[in-house]
C-alpha atoms as a PDB file:
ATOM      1  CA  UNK A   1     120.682 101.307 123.904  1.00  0.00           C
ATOM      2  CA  UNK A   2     118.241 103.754 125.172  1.00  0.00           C
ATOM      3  CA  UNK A   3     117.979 107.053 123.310  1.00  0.00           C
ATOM      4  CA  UNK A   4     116.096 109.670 125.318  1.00  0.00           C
ATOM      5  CA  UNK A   5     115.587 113.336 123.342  1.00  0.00           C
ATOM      6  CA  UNK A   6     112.966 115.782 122.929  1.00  0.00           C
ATOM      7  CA  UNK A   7     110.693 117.384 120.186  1.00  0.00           C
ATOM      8  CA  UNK A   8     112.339 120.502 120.748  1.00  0.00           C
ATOM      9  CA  UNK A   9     115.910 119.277 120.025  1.00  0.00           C
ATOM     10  CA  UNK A  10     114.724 117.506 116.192  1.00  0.00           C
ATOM     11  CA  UNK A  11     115.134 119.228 113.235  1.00  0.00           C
ATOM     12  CA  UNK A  12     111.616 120.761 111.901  1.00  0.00           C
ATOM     13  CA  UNK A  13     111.677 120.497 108.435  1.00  0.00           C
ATOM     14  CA  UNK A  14     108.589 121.695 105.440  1.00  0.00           C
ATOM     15  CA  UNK A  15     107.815 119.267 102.898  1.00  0.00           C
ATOM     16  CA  UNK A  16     105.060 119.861 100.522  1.00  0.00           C
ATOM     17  CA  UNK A  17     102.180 119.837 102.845  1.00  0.00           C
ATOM     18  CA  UNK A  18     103.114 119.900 106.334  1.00  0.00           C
ATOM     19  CA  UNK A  19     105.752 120.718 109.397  1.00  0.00           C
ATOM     20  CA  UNK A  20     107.442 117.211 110.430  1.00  0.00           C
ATOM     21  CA  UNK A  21     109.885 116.058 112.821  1.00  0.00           C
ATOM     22  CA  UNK A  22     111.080 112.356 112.980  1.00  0.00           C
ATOM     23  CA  UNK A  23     112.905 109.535 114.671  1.00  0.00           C
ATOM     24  CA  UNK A  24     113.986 106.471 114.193  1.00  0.00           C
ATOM     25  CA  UNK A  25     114.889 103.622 116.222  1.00  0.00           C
ATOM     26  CA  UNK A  26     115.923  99.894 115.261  1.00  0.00           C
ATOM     27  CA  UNK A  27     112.594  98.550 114.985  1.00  0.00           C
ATOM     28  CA  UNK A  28     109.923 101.693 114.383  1.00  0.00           C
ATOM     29  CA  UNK A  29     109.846 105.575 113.431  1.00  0.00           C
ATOM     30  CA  UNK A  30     108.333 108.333 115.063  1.00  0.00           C
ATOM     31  CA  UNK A  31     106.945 111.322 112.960  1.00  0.00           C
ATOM     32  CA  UNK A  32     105.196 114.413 114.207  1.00  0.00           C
ATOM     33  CA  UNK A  33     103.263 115.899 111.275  1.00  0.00           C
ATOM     34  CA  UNK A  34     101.890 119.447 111.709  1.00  0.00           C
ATOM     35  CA  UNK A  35      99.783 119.800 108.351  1.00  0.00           C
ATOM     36  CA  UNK A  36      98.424 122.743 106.957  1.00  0.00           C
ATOM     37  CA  UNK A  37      94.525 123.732 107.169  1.00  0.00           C
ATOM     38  CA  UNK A  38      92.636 121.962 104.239  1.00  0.00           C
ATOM     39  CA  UNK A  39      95.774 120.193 103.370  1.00  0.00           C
ATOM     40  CA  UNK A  40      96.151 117.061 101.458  1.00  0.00           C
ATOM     41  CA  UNK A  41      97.919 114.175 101.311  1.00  0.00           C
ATOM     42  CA  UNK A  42      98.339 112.077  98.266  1.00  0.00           C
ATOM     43  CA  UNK A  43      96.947 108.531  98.519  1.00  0.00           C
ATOM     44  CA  UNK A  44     100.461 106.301  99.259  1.00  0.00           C
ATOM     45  CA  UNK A  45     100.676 102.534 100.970  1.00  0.00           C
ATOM     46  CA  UNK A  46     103.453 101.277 102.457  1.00  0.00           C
ATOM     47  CA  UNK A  47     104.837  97.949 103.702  1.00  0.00           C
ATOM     48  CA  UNK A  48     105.010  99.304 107.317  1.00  0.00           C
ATOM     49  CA  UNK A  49     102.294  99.075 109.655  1.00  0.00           C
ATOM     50  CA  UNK A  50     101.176 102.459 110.928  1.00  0.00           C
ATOM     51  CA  UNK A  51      99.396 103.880 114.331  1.00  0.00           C
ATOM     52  CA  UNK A  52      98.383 107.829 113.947  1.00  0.00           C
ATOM     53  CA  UNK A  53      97.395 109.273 117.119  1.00  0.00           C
ATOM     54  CA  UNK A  54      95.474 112.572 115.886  1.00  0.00           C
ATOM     55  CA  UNK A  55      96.368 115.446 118.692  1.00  0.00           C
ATOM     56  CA  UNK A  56      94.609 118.157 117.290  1.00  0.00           C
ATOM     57  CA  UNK A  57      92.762 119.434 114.316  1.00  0.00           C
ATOM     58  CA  UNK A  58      89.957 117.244 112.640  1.00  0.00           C
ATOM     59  CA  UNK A  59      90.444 115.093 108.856  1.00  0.00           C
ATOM     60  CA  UNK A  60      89.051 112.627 106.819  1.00  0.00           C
ATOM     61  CA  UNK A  61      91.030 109.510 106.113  1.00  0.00           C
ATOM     62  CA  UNK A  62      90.051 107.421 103.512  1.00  0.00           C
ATOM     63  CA  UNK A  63      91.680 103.984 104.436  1.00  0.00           C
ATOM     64  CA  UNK A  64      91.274 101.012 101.459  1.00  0.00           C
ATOM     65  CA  UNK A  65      87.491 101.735 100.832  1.00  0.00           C
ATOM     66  CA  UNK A  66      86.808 102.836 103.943  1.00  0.00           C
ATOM     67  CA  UNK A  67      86.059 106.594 105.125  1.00  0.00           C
ATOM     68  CA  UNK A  68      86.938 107.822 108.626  1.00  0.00           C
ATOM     69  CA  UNK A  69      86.411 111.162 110.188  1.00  0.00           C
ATOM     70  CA  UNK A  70      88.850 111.556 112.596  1.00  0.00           C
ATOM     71  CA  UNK A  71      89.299 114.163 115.392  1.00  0.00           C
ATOM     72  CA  UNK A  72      91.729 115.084 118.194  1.00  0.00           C
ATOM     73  CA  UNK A  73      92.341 112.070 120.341  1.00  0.00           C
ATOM     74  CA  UNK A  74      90.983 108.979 117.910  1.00  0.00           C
ATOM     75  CA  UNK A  75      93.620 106.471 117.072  1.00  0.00           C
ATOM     76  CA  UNK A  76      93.875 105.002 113.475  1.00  0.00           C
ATOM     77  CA  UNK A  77      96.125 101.938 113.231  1.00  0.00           C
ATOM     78  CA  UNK A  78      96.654 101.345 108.856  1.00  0.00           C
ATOM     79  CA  UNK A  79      97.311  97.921 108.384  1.00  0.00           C
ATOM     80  CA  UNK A  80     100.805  97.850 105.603  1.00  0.00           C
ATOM     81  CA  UNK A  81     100.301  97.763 102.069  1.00  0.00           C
ATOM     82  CA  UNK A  82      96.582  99.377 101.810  1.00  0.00           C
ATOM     83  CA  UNK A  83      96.494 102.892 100.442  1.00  0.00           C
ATOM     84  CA  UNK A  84      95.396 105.537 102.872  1.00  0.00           C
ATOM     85  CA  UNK A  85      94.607 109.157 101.842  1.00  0.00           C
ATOM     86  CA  UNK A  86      94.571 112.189 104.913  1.00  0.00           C
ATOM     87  CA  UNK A  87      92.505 115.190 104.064  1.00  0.00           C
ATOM     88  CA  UNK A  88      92.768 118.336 106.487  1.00  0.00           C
ATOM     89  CA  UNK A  89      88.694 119.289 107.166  1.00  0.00           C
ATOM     90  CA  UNK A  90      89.911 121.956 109.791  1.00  0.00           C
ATOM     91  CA  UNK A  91      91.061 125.467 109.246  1.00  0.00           C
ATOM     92  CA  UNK A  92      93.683 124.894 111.267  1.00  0.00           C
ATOM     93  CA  UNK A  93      96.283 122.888 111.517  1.00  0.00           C
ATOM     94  CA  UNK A  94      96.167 119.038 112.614  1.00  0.00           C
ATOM     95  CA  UNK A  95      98.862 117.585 114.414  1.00  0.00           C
ATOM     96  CA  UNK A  96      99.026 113.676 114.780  1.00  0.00           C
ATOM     97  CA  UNK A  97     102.434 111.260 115.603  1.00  0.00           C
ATOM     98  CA  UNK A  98     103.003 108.735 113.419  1.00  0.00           C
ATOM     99  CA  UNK A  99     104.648 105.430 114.450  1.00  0.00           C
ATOM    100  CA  UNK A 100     105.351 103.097 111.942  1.00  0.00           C
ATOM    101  CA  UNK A 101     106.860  99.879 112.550  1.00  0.00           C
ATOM    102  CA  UNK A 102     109.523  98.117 111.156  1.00  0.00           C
ATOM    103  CA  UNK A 103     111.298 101.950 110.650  1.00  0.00           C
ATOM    104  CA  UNK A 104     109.846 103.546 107.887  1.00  0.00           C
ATOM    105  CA  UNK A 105     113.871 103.524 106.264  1.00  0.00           C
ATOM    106  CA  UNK A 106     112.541 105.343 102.819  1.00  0.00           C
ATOM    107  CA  UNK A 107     110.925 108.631 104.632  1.00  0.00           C
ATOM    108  CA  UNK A 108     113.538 108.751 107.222  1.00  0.00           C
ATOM    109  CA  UNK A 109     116.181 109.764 104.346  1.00  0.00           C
ATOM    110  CA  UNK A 110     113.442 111.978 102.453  1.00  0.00           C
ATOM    111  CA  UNK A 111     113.737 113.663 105.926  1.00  0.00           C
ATOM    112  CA  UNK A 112     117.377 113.397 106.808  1.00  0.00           C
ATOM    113  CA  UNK A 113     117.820 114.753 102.592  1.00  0.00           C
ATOM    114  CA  UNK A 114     114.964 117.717 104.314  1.00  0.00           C
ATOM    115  CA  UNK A 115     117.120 118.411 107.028  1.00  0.00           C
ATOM    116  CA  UNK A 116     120.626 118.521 105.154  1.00  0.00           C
ATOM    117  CA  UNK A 117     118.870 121.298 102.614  1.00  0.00           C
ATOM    118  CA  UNK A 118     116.979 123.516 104.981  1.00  0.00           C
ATOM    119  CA  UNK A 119     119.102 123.319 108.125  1.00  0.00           C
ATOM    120  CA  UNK A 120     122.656 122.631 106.537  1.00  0.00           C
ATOM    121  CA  UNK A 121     123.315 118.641 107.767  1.00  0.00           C
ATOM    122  CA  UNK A 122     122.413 119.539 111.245  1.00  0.00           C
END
């Protein structure tokens, strides 16, 4: 079934770092995440594979061993089950969509549990 929506009409909610809004499908999930300047994400794997497309604001991602430097447009696929670390380097904030695929199931209900508490089950 096709599903068509907008940013606009998905709940925003605040977790501990950042701005998010997500969707899910059958197969994948879509998050926007609108962090904080200088925030910082715990390090976390997952069995999902994840593509970040970083839209604006510049970070360091520390991916396994690795280090990258990311800035608005670079594209970081994570492969699933290596920890991965996003530090904020700008003042600002950075935006970046995050699709992970198969649907990231546990952080859609952290966000539909979000959305019950701060928008009342909308």
């Amino acid at each position: 079934m096709t599903k068509i929506t907008n940013f606009d009409e998905i709940p925003t909610v605040r977790n501990i770092v950042s701005f998010q809004e997500m969707i899910s499908g059958e197969n994948l999930s879509l998050l926007r995440n609108s962090f904080d300047g200088h925030a910082v994400m715990p390090p976390h794997a997952h069995p999902m594979e994840q593509l970040n497309i970083f839209l604006q604001g510049t970070a360091e991602v520390k991916l396994g061993d690795e280090i990258i430097h990311v800035k608005s447009g670079d594209i970081v696929i994570y492969p699933p089950n290596v920890e991965h670390q996003t530090t904020v380097t700008s003042d600002g904030p950075m935006i970046v969509l995050e699709i992970f695929s198969p649907k990231h199931e546990v952080l859609q209900a952290k966000y539909d549990n979000f959305v019950k508490e701060q928008h009342g089950g909308q």
